[in-house]
Protein backbone atom coordinates (compact mmCIF):
# COMPACT_ATOMS: atom_id res chain seq x y z
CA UNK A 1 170.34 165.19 112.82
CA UNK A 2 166.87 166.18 111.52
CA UNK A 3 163.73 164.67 112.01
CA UNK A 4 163.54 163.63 107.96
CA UNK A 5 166.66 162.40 108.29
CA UNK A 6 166.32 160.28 111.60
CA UNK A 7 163.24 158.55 109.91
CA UNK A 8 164.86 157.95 106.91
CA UNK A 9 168.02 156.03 108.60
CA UNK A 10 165.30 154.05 110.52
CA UNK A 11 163.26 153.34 107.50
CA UNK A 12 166.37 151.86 105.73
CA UNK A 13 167.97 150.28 108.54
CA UNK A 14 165.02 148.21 109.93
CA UNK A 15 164.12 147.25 106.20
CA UNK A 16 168.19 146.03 105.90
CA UNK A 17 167.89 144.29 109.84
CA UNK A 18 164.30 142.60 108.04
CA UNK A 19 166.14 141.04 104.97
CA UNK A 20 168.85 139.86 107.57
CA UNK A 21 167.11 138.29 110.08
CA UNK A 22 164.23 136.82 108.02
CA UNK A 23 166.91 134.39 106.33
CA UNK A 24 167.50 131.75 109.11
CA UNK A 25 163.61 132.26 109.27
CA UNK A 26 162.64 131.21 105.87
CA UNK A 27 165.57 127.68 106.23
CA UNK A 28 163.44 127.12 108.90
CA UNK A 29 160.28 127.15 107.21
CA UNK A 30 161.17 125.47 104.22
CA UNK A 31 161.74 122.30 106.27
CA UNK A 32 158.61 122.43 107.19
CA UNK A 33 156.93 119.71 105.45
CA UNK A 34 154.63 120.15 102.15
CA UNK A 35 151.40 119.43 103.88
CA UNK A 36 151.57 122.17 106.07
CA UNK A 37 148.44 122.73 108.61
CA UNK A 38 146.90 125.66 110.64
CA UNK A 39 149.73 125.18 113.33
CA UNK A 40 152.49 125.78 110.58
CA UNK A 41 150.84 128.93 109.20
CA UNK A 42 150.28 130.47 112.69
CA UNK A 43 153.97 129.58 113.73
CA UNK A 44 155.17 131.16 109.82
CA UNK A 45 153.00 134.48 110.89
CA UNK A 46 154.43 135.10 114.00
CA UNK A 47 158.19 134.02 113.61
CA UNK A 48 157.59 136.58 110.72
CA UNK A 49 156.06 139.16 112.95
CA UNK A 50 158.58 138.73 115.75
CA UNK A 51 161.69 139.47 113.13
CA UNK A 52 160.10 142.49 111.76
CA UNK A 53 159.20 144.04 115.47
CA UNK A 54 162.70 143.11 116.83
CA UNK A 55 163.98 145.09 113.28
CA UNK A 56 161.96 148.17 114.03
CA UNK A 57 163.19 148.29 117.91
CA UNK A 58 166.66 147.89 117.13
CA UNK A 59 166.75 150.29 114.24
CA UNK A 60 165.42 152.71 116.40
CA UNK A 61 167.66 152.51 119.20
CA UNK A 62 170.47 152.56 116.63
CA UNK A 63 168.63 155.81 115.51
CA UNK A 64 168.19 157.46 118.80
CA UNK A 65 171.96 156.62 119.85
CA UNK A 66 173.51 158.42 116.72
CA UNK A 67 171.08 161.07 116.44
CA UNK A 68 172.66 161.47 120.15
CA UNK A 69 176.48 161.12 119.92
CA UNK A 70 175.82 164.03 116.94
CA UNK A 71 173.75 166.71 119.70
């Protein structure tokens, strides 16, 4: 599998694990009430930055173990 081709697949697959995964996410937020303080934002930012790291990493070992199984 090419280079282009690996970062492609990982492009598209942690973008697809994102959409997934930031669902339960955004229930969760949305009970948070209207008047929302510092402490809500904070938590918001890094729930969000947690999903999209744990998207990246397991796109890319998805990546790594196909572009391997095709060597």
């Amino acid at each position: 599998m090419s280079e282009q081709t690996q970062r492609r697949l990982l492009s598209g697959l942690a973008i697809a694990l994102s959409l997934v995964l930031t669902r339960p996410i955004n229930r969760f937020i949305e009970q948070i009430p209207d008047r929302r303080g510092i402490g809500d934002d904070l938590t918001e930012a890094a729930l969000k930055g947690l999903v999209r790291a744990v998207s990246i990493f397991a796109a890319s070992a998805i990546v790594r173990q196909l572009a391997g199984s095709r060597r």
